[in-house]
Protein backbone atom coordinates (compact mmCIF):
# COMPACT_ATOMS: atom_id res chain seq x y z
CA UNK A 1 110.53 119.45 94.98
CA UNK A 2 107.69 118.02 97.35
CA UNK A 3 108.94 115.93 99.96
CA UNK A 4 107.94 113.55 103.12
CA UNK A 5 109.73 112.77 106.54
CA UNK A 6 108.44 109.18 107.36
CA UNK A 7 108.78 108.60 111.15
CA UNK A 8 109.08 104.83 112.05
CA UNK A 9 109.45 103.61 115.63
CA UNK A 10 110.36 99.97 115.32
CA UNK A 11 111.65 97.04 117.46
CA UNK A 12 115.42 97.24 117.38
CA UNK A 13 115.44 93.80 115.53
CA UNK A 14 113.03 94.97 112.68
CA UNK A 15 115.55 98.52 112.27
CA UNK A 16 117.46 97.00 109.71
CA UNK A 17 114.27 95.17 107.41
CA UNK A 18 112.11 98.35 107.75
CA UNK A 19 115.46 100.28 106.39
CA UNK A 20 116.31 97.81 103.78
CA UNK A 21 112.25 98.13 102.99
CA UNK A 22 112.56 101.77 103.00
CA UNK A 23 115.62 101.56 100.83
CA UNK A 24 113.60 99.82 97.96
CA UNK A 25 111.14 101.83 97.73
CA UNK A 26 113.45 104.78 97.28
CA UNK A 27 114.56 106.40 100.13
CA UNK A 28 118.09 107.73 99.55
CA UNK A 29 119.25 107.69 103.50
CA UNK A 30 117.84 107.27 107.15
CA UNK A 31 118.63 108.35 110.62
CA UNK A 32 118.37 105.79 113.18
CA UNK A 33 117.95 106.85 116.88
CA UNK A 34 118.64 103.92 119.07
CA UNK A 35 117.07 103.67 122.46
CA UNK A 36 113.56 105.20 122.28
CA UNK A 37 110.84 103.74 124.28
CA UNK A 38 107.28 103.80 123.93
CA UNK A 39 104.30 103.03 125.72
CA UNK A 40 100.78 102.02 123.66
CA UNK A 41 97.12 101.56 125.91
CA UNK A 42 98.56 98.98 127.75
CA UNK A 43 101.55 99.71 129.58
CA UNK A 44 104.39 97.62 130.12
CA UNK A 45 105.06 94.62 132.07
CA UNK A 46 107.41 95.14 134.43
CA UNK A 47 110.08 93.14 137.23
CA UNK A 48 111.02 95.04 140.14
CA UNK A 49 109.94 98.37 138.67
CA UNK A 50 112.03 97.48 135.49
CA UNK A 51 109.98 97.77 131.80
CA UNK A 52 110.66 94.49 130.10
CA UNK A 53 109.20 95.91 126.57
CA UNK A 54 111.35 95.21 123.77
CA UNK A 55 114.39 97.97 122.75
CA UNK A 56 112.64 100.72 119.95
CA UNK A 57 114.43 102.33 117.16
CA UNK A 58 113.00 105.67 116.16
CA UNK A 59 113.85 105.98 112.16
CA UNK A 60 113.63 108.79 109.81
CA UNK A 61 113.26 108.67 105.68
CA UNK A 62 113.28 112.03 104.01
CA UNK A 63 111.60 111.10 100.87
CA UNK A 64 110.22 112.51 97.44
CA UNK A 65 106.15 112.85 98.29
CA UNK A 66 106.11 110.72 94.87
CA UNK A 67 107.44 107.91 96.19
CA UNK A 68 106.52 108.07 100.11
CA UNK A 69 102.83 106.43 100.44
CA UNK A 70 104.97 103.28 98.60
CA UNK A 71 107.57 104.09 101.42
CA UNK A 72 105.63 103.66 104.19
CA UNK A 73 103.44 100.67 102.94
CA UNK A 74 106.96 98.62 102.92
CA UNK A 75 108.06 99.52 106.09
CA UNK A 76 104.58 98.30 107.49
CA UNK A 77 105.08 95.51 105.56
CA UNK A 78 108.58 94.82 107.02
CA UNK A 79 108.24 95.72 110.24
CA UNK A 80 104.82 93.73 110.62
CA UNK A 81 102.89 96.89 112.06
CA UNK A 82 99.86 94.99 110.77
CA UNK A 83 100.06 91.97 111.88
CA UNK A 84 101.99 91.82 115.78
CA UNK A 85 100.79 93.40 118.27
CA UNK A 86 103.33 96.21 119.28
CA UNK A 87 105.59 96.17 116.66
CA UNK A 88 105.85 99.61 115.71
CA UNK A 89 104.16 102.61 113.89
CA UNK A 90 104.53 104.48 111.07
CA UNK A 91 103.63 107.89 109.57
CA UNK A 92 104.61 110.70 107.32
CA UNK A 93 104.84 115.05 107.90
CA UNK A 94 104.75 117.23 104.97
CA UNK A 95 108.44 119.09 104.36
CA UNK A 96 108.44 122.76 104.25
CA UNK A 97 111.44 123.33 102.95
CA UNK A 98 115.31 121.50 103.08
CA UNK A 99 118.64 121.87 102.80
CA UNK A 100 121.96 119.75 102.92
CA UNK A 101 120.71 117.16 100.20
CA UNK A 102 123.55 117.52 97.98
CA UNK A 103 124.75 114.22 98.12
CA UNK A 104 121.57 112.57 97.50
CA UNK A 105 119.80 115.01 94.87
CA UNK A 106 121.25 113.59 92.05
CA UNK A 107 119.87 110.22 92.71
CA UNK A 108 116.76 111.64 93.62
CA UNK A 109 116.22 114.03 90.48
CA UNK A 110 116.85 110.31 88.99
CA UNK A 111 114.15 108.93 90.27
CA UNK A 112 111.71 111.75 90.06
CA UNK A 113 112.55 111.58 85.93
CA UNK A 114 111.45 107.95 86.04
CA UNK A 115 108.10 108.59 87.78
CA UNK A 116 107.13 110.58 85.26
């Protein structure tokens, strides 16, 4: 089975819409890091030496390649990557290989059955 890590950095207030995005599309799961920061080619304002750009999530799908360009065309959608400046990015790796999915591999043999 083929599969996709999408890698979504996202303002903290967009975490939850991008997941709930992701979610519908068919990702089984995510892992949220809280905290990251980012910097794009304009830095930061700052006060006093202290960054005033919005709070990032960093949020990873492991998906079935199938379903992932759909995947990451939500969370674009959700998250408004198009359309605000600075609201996030999104992209997707190719998977070698995996392991611990046992939870979620019934639900996603499901899926792969109706895609075909």
């Amino acid at each position: 089975m083929r599969m996709k890590l999408i890698v979504a950095l996202v303002n903290d207030d967009n975490t939850e819409a991008v997941v709930d995005a992701a979610r519908s599309g068919g990702a089984t799961g995510a892992t949220i890091v809280t905290g990251a920061r980012g910097e794009g080619v304009r830095p930061g304002k700052t006060f006093f030496g202290l960054g005033l750009e919005s709070k990032r999530d960093l949020a990873l799908f492991l998906v079935v390649e199938t379903r992932a360009r759909d995947i990451l065309e939500r969370i674009r959608d959700a998250g408004r990557f198009d359309t605000q400046h600075g609201a996030g990015i999104a992209f997707q790796l190719d998977i070698e290989d995996t392991v611990g999915l046992v939870s979620q591999l019934p639900t996603i043999r499901e899926e792969l059955e109706s895609d075909l």
